[in-house]
C-alpha atoms as a PDB file:
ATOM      1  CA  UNK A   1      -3.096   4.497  20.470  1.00  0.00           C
ATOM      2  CA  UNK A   2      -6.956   3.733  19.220  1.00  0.00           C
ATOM      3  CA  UNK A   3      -7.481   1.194  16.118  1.00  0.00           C
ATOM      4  CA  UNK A   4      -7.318   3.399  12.631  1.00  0.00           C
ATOM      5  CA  UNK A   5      -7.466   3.093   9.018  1.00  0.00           C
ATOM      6  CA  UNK A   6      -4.807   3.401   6.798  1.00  0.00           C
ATOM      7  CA  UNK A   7      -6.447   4.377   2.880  1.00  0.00           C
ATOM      8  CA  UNK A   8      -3.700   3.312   0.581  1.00  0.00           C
ATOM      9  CA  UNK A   9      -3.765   4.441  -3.362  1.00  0.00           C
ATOM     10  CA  UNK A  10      -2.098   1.164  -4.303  1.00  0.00           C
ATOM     11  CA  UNK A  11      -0.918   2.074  -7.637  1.00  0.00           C
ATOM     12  CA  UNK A  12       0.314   5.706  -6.910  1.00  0.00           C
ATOM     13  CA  UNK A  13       2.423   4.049  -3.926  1.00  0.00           C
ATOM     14  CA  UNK A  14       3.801   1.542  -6.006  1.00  0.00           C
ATOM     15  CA  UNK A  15       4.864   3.901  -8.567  1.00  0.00           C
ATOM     16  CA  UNK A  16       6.368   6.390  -6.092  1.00  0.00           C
ATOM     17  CA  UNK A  17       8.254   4.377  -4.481  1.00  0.00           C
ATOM     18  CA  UNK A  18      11.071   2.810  -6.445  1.00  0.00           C
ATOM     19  CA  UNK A  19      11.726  -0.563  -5.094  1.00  0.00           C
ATOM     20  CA  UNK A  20       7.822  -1.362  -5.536  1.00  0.00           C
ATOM     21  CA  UNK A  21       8.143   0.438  -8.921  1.00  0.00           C
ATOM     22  CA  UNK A  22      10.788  -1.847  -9.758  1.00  0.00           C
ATOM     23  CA  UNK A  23       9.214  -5.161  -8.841  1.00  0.00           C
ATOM     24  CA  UNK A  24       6.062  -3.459 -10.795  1.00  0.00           C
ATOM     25  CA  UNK A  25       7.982  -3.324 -14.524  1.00  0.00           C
ATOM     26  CA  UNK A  26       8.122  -7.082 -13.921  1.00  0.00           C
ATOM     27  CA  UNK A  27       4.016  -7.122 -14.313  1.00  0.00           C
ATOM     28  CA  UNK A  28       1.596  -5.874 -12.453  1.00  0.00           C
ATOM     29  CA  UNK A  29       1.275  -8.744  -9.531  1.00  0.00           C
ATOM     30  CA  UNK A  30       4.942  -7.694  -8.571  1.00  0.00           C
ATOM     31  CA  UNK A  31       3.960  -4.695  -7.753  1.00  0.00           C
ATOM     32  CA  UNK A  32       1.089  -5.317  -5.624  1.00  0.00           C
ATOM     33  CA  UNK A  33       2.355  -8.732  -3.887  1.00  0.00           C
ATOM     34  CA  UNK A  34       5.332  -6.099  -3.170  1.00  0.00           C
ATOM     35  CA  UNK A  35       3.075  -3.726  -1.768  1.00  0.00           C
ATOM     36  CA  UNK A  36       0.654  -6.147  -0.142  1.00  0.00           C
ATOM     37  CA  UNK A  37       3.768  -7.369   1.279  1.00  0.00           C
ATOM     38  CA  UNK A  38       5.768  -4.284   3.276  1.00  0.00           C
ATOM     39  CA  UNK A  39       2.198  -3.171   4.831  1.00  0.00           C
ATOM     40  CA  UNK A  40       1.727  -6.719   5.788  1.00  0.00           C
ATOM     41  CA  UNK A  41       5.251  -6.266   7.495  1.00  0.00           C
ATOM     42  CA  UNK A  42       4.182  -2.977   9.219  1.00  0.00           C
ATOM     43  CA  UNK A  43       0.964  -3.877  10.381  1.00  0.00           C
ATOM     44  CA  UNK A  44       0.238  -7.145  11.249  1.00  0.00           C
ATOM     45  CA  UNK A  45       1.072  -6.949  14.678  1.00  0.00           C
ATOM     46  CA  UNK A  46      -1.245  -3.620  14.986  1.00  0.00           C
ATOM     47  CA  UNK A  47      -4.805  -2.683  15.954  1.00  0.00           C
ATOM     48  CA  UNK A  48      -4.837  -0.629  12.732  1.00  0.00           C
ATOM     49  CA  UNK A  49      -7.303  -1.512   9.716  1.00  0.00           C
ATOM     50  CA  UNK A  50      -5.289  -1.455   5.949  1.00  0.00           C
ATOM     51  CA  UNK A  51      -7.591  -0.887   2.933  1.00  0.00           C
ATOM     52  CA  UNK A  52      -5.495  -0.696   0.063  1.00  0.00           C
ATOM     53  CA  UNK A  53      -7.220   0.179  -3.597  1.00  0.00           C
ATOM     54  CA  UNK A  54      -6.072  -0.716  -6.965  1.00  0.00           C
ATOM     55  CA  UNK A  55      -8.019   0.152 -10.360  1.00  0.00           C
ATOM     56  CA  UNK A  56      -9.440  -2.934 -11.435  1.00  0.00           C
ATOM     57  CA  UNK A  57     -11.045  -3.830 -14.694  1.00  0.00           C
ATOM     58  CA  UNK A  58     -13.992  -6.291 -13.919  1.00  0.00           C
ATOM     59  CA  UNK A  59     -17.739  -5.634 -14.042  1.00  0.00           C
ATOM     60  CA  UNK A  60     -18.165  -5.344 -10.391  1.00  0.00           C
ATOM     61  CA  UNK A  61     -15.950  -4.090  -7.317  1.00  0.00           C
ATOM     62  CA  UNK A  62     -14.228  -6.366  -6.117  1.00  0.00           C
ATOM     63  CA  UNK A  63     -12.931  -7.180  -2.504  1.00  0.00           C
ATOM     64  CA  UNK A  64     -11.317  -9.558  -0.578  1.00  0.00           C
ATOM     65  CA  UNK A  65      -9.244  -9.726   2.761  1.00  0.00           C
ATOM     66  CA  UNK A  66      -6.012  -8.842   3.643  1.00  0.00           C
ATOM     67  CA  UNK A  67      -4.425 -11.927   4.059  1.00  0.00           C
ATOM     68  CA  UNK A  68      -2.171 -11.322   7.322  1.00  0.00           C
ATOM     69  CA  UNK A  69      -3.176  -7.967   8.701  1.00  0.00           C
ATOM     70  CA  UNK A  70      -6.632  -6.302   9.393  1.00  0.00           C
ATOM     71  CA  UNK A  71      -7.844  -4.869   6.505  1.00  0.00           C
ATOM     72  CA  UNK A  72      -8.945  -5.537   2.809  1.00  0.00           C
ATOM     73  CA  UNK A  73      -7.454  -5.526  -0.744  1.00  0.00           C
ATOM     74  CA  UNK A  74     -10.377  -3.215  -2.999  1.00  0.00           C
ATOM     75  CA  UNK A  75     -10.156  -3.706  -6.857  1.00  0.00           C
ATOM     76  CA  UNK A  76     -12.559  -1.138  -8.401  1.00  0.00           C
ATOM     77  CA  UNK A  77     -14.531  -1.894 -11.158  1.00  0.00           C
ATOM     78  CA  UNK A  78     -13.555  -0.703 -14.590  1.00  0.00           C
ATOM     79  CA  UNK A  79     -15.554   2.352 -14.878  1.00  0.00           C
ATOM     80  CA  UNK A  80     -15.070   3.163 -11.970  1.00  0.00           C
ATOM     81  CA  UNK A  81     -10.925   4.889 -11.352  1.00  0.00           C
ATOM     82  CA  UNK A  82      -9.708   3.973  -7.690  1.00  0.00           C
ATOM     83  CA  UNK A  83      -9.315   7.686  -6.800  1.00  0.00           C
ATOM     84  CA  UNK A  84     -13.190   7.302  -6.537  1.00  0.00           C
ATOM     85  CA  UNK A  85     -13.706   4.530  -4.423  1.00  0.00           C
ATOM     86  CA  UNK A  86     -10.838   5.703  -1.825  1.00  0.00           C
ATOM     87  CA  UNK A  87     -13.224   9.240  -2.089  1.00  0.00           C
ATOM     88  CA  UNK A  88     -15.993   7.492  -0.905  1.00  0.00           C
ATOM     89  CA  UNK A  89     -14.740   5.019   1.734  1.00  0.00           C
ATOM     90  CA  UNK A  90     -12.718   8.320   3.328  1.00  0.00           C
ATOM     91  CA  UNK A  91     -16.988  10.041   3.395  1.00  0.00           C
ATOM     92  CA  UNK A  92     -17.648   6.590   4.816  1.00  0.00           C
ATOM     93  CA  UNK A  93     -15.164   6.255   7.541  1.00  0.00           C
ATOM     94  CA  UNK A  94     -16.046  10.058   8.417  1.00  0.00           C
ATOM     95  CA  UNK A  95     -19.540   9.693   8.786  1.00  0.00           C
ATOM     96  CA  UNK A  96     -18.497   7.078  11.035  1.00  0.00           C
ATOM     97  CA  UNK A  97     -16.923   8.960  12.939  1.00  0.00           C
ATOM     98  CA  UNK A  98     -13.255   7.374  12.457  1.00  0.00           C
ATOM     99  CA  UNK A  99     -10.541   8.257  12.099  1.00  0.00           C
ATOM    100  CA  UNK A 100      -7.716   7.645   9.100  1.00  0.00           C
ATOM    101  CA  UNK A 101      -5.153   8.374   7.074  1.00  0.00           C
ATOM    102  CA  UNK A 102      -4.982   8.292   3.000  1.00  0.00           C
ATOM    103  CA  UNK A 103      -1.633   7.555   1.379  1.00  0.00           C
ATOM    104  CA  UNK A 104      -1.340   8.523  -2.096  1.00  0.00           C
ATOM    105  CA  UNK A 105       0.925  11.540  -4.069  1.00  0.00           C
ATOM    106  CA  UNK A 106      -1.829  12.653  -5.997  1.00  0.00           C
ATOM    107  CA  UNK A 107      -3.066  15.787  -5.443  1.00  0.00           C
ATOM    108  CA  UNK A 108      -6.792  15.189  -5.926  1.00  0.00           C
ATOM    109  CA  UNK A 109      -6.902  11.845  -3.660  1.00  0.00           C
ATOM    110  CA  UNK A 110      -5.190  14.140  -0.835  1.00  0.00           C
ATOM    111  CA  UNK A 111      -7.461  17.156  -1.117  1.00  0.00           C
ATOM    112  CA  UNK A 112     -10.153  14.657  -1.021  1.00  0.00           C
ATOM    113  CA  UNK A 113      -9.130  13.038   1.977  1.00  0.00           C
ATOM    114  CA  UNK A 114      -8.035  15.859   4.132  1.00  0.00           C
ATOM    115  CA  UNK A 115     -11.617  17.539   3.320  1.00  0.00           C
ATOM    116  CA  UNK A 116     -13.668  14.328   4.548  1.00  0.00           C
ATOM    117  CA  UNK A 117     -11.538  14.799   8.106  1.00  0.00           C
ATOM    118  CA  UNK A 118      -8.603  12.517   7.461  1.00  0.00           C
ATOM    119  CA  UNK A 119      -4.837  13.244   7.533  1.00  0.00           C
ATOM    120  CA  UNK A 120      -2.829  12.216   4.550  1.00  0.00           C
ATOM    121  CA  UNK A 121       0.583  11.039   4.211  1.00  0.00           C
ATOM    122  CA  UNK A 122       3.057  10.765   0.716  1.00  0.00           C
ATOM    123  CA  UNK A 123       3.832   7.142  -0.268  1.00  0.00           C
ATOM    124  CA  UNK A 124       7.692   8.366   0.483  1.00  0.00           C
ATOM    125  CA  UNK A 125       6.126   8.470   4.335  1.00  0.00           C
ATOM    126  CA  UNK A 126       4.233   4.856   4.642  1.00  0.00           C
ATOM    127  CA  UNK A 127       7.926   3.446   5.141  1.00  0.00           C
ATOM    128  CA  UNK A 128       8.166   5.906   7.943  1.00  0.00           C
ATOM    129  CA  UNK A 129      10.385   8.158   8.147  1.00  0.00           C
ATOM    130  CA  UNK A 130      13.500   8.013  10.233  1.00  0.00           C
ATOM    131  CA  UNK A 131      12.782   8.427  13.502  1.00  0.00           C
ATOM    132  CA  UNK A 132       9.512   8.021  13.070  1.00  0.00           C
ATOM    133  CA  UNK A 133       7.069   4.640  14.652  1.00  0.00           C
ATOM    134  CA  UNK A 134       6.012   2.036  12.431  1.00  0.00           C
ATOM    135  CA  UNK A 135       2.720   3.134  12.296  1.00  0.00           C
ATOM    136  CA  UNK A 136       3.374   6.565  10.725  1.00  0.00           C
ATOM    137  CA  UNK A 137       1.353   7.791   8.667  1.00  0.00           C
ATOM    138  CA  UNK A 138      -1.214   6.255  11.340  1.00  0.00           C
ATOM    139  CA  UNK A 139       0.557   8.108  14.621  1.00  0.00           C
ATOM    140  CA  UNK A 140       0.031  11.612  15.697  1.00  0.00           C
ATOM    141  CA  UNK A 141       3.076  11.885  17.329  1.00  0.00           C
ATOM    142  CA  UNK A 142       5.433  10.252  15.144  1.00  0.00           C
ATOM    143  CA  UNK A 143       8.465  12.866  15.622  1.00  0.00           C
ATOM    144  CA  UNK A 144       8.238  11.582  19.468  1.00  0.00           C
ATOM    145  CA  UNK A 145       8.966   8.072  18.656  1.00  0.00           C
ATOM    146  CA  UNK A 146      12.566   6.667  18.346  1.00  0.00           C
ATOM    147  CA  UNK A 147      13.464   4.783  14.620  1.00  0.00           C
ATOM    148  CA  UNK A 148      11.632   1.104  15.388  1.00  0.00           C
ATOM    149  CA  UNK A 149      12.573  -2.278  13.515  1.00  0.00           C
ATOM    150  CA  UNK A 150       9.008  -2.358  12.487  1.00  0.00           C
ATOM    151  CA  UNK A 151       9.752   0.473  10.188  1.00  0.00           C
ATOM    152  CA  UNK A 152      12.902  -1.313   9.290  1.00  0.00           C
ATOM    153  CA  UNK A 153      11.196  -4.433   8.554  1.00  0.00           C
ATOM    154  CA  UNK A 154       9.015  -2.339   6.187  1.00  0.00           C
ATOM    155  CA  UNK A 155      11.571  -1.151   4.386  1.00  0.00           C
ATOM    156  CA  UNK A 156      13.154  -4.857   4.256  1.00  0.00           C
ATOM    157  CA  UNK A 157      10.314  -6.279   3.249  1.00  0.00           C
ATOM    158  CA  UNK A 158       9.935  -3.451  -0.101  1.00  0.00           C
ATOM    159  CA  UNK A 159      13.315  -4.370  -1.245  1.00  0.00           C
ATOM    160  CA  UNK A 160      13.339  -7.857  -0.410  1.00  0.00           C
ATOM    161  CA  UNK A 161       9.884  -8.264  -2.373  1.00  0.00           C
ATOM    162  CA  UNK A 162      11.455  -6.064  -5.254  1.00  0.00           C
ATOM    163  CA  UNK A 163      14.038  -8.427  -5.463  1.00  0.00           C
ATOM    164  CA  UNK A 164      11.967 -11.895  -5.345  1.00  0.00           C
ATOM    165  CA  UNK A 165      10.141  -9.747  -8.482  1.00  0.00           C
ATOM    166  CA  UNK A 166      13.274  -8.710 -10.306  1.00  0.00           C
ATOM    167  CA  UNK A 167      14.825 -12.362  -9.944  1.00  0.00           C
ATOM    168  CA  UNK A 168      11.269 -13.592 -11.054  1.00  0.00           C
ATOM    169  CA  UNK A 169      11.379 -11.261 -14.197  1.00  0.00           C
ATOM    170  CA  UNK A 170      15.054 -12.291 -14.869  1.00  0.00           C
ATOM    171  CA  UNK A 171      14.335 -15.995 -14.534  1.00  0.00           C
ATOM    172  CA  UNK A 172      10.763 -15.839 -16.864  1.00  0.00           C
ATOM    173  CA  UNK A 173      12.747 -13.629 -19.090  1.00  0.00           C
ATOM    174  CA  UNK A 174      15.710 -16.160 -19.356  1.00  0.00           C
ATOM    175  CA  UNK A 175      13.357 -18.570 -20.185  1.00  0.00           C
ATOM    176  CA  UNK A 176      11.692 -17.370 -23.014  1.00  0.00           C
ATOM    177  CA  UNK A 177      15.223 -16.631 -24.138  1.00  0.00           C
ATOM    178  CA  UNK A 178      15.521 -21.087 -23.926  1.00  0.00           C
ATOM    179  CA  UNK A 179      18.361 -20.188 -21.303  1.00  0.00           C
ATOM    180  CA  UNK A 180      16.714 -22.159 -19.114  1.00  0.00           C
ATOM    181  CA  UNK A 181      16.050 -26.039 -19.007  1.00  0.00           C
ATOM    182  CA  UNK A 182      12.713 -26.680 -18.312  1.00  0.00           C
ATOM    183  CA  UNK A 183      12.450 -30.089 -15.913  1.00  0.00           C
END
């Protein structure tokens, strides 16, 4: 299979999908280590590229690399909502002649995606579906592929992360209770 993108709405995956939603209502870090995290797991061993797009609230985009896997973590600047910059890297990657996938539930990000030429996938479908490859939302013939640990691992990797967050959350929480001892 040739190299693609994956486009990933990072907060509208971590919110629809309830073990990254969870680590998320620990703070906002959580939820994207959590996400960073289970597409690490899924992709790092692939050809495929991983942009994944949070709203950010600085002056300036801002980007930096995707520590582990191919790919690139995008914080948008604050007047500027991520919907829009996953808009224009999907006209990007078209004129370009690539070819990708956006993940994201919301309606708008879809539309926009499908009309620049990519296919789009629900965050319920970047774990991959059973019997589906690990590459889903990336593979055109995912029904053809037999369940995979890779998508396993994914799905590992979101709860395990969740639970790293929620134990993080109980521990700072116990702490500003003074139920723990500080050493």
């Amino acid at each position: 299979m040739e190299p693609k993108t994956l486009l990933v709405d990072g907060y509208n995956v971590i919110r629809r999908t309830p073990a990254l939603a969870a680590a998320e209502r620990h703070s906002l870090a959580g939820g994207r280590d959590a996400l960073l995290t289970a597409l690490r797991a899924s992709y790092r061993h692939t050809a495929h590229t991983v942009i994944v797009v949070f709203d950010g609230d600085g002056d300036a985009e801002a980007s930096q690399p995707f520590g582990g896997c191919r790919g690139r973590v995008i914080f948008s600047r604050h007047d500027e909502p991520a919907d829009a910059v996953l808009a224009r890297l999907a006209h990007e990657l078209e004129a370009a002649g690539a070819r990708f996938t956006v993940v994201s539930d919301d309606l708008e990000v879809r539309r926009g995606g499908h009309a620049s030429g990519g296919r789009v996938a629900s965050a319920a479908e970047l774990g991959g579906p059973a019997g589906s490859c690990a590459a889903w939302p990336l593979c055109e013939h995912a029904s053809r592929h037999p369940r995979t640990t890779k998508s396993t691992r994914a799905r590992r990797a979101i709860g395990d992360a969740g639970a790293k967050a929620a134990a993080i959350g109980e521990c700072s929480a116990a702490e500003e209770r003074g139920a723990v001892r500080q050493w």
